[in-house]
N, C-alpha and C. Protein backbone atom coordinates (compact mmCIF):
# COMPACT_ATOMS: atom_id res chain seq x y z
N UNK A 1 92.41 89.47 81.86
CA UNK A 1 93.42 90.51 81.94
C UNK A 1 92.76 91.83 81.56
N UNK A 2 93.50 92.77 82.57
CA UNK A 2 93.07 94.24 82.07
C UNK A 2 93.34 95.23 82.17
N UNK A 3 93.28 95.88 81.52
CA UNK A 3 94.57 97.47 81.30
C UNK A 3 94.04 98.10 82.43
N UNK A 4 94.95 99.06 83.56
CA UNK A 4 94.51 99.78 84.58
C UNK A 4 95.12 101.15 84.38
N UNK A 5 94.73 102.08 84.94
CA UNK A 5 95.12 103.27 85.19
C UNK A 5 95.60 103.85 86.33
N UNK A 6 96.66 103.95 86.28
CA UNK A 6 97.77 104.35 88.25
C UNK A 6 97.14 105.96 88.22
N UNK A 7 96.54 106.04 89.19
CA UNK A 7 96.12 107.66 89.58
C UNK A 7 96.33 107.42 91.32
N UNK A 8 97.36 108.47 91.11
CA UNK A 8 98.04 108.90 92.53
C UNK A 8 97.33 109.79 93.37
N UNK A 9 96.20 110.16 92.23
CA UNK A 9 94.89 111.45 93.38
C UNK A 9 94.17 110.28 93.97
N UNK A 10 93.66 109.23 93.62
CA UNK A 10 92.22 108.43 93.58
C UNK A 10 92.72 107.74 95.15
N UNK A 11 91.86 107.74 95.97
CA UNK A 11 91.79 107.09 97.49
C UNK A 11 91.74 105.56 97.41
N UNK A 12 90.87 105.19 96.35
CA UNK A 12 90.65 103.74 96.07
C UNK A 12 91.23 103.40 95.05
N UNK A 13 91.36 101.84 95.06
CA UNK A 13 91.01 101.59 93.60
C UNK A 13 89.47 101.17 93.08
N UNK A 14 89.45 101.08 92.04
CA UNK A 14 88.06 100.86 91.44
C UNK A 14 87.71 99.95 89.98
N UNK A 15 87.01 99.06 90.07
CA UNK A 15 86.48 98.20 89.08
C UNK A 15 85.19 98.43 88.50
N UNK A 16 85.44 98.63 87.28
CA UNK A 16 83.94 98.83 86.59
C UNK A 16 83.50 97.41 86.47
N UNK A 17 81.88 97.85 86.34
CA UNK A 17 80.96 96.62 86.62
C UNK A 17 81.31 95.76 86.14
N UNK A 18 81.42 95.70 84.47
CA UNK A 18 81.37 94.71 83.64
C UNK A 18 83.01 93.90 83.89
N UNK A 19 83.67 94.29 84.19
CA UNK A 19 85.09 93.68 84.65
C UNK A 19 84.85 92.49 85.62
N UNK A 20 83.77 93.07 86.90
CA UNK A 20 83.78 92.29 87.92
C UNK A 20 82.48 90.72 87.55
N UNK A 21 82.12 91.07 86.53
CA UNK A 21 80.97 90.07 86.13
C UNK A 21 81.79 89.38 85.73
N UNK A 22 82.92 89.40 84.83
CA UNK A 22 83.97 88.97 84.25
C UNK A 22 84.63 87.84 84.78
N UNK A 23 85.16 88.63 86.04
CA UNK A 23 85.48 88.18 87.10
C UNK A 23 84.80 87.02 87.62
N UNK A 24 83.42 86.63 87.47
CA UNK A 24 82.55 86.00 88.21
C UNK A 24 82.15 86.63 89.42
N UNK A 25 81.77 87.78 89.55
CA UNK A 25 80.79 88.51 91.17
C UNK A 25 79.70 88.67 90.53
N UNK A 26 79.17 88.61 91.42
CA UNK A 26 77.05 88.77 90.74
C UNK A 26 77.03 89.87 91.80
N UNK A 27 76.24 90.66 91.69
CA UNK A 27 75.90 92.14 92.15
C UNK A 27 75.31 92.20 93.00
N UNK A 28 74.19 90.50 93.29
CA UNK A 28 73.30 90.45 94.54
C UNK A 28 73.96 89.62 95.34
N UNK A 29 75.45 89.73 95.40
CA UNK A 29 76.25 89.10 96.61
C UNK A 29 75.86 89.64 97.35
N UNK A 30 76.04 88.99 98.86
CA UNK A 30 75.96 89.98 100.23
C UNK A 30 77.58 90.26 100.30
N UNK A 31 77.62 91.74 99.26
CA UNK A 31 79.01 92.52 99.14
C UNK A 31 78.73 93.81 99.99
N UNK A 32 79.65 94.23 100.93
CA UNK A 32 79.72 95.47 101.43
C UNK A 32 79.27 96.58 100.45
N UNK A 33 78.59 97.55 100.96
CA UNK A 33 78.84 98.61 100.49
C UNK A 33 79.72 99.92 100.66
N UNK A 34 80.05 100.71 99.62
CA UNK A 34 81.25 101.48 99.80
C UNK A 34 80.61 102.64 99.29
N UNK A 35 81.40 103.70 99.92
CA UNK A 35 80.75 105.06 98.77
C UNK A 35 82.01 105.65 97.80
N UNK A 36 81.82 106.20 96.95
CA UNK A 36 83.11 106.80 96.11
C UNK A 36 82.78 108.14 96.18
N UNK A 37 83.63 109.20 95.71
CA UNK A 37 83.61 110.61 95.67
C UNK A 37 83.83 110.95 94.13
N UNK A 38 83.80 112.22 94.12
CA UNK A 38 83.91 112.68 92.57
C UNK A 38 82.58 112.44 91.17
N UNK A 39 83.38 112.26 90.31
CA UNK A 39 82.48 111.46 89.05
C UNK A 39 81.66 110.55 89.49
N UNK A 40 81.96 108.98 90.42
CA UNK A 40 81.30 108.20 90.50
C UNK A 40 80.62 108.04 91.84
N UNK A 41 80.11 109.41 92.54
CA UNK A 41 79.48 109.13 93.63
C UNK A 41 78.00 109.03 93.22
N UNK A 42 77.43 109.07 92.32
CA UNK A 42 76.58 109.03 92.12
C UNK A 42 76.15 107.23 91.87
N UNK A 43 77.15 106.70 91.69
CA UNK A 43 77.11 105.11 91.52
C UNK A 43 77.24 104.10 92.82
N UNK A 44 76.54 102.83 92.73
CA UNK A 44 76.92 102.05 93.77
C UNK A 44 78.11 101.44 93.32
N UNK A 45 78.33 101.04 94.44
CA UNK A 45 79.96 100.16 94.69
C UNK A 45 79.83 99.40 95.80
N UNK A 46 80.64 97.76 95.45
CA UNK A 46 80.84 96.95 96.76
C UNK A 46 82.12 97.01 96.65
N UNK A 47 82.31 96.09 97.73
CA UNK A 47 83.71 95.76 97.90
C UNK A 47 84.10 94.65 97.87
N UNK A 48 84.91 94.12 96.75
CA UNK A 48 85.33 93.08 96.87
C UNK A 48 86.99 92.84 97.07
N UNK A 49 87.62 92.09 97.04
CA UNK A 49 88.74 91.10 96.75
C UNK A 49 89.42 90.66 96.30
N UNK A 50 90.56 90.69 95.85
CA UNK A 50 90.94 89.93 94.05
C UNK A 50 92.45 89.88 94.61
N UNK A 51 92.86 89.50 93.69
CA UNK A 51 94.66 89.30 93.40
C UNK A 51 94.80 89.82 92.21
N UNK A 52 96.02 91.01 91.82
CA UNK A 52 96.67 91.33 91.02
C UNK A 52 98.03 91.07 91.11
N UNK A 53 97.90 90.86 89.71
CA UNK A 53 99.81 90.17 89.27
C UNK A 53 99.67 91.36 88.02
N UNK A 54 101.08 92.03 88.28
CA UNK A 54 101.84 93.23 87.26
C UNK A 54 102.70 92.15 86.62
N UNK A 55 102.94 91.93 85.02
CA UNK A 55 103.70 90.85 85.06
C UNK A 55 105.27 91.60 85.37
N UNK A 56 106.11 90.32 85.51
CA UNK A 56 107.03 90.92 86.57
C UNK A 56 107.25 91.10 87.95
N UNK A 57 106.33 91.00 88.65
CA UNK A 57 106.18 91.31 90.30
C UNK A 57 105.07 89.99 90.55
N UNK A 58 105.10 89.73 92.03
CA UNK A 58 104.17 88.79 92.38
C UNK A 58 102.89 89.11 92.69
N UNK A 59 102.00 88.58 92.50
CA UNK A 59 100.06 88.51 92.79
C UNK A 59 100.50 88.89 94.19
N UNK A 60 99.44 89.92 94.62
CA UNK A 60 99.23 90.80 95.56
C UNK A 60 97.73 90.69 95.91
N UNK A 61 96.88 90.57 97.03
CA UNK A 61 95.55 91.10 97.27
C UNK A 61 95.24 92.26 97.20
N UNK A 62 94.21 92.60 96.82
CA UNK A 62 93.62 94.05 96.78
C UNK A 62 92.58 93.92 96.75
N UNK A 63 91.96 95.67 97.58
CA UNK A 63 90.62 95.77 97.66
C UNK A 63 90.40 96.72 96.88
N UNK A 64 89.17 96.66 96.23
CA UNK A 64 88.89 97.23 95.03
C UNK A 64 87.21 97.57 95.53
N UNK A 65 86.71 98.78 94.65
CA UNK A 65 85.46 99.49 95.01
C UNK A 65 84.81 98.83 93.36
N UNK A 66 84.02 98.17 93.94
CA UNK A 66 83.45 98.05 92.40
C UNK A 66 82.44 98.64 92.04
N UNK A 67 82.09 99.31 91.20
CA UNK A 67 81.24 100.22 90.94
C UNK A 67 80.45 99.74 89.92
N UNK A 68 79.15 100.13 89.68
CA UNK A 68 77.91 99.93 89.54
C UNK A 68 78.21 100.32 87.69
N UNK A 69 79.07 101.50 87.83
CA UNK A 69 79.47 102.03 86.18
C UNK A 69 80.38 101.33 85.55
N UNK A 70 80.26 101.11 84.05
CA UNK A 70 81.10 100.79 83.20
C UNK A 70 81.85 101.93 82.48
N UNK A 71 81.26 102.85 83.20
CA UNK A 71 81.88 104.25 82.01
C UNK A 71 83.67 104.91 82.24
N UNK A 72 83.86 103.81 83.04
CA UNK A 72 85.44 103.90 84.17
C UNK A 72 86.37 103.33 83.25
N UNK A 73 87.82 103.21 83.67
CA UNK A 73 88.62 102.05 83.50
C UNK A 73 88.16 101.65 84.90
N UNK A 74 89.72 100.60 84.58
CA UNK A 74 89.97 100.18 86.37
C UNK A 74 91.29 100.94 86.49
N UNK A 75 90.88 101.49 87.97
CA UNK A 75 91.84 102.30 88.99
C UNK A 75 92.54 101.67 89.61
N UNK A 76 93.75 102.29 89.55
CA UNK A 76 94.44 101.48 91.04
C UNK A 76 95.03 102.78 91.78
N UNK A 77 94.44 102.67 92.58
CA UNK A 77 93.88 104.02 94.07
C UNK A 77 95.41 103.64 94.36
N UNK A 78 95.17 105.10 95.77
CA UNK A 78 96.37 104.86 96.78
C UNK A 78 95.54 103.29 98.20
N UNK A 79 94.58 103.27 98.28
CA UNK A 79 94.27 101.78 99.14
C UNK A 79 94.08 100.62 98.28
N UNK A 80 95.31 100.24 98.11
CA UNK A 80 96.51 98.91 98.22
C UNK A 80 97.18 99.38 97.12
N UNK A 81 97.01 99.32 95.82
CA UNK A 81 98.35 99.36 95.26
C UNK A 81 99.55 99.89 95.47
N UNK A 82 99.74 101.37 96.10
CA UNK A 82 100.34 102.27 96.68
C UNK A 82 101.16 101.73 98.27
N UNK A 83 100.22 100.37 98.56
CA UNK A 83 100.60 99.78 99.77
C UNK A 83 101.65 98.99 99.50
N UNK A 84 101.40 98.44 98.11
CA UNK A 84 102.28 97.29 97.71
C UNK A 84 103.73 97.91 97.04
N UNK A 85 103.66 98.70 95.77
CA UNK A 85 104.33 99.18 94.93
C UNK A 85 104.81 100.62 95.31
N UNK A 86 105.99 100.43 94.75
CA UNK A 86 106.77 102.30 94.64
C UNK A 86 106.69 102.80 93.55
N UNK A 87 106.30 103.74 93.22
CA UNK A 87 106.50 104.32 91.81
C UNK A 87 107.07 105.60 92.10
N UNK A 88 107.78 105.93 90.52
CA UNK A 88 108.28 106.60 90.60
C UNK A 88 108.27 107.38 89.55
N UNK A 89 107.40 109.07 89.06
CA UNK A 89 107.23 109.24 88.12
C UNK A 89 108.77 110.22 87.70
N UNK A 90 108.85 109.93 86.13
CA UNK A 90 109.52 110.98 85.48
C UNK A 90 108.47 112.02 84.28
N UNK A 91 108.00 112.92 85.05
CA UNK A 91 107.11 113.65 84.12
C UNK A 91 107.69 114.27 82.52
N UNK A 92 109.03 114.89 83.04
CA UNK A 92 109.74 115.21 81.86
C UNK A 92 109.67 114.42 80.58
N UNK A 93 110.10 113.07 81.00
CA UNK A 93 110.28 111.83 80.21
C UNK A 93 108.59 111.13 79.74
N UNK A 94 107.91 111.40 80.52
CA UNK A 94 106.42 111.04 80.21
C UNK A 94 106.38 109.45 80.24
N UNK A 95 107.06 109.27 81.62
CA UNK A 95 107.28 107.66 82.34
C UNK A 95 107.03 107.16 83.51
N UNK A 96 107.25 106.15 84.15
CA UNK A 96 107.32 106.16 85.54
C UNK A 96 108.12 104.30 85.50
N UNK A 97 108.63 104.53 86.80
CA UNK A 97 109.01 103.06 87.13
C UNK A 97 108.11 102.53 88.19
N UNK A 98 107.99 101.23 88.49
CA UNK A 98 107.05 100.34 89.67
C UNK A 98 108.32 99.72 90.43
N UNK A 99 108.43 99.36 91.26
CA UNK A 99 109.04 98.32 92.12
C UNK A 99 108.03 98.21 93.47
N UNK A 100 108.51 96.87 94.29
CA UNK A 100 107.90 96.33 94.77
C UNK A 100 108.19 96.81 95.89
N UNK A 101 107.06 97.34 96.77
CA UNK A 101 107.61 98.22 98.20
C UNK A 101 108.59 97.87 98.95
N UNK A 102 109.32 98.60 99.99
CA UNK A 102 110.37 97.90 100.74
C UNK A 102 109.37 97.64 102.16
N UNK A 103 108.52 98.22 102.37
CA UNK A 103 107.75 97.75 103.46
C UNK A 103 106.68 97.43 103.36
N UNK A 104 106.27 96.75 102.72
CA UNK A 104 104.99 95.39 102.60
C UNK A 104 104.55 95.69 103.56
N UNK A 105 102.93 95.40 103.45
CA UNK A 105 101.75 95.43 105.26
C UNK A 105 101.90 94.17 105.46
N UNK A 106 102.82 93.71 105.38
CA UNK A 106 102.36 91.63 106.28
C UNK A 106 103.77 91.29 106.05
């Protein structure tokens, strides 16, 4: 399990290294490569695969940029989470709600 960070700027989501070792991925998979922008373009990233479960909502696939850095959290980009989930921020309140999209990709 692991704490993520919802950023509504970020294109991807993203996994720091040590998460995905965690995970069980070894680095000399034959994993795609991806590029990132910003802070971590300077880092490699593959692409892998996974299922996330929010508890409360059902395990979802997602593609995730995994990056070479540990100096990250993990992201959850607008490619998939944003595919799956609605959010809805209240800035005033310094909150937001999740629900589960009304139009799912499948």
């Amino acid at each position: 399990m692991a704490d993520g960070l919802l950023d509504s700027g970020a294109t991807v989501s993203v996994l720091p290294h040590s998460v995905g070792i965690t995970l069980g991925f070894r680095w000399d998979q034959d994993l795609p490569s991806v590029s990132l922008g910003g802070n971590l373009a300077r880092f490699e990233a593959r692409l892998i695969r996974l299922s996330i479960a929010i508890p409360g909502f059902s395990p979802h696939p997602m593609s995730f940029a995994w990056s070479k850095s540990d100096n990250i959290p993990v992201i959850l980009g607008q490619m998939n989470f944003f595919q799956f989930y609605d959010v809805t921020f209240h800035g005033s309140q310094r909150s937001f709600e999740i629900q589960t999209a009304s139009n799912l990709p499948f």
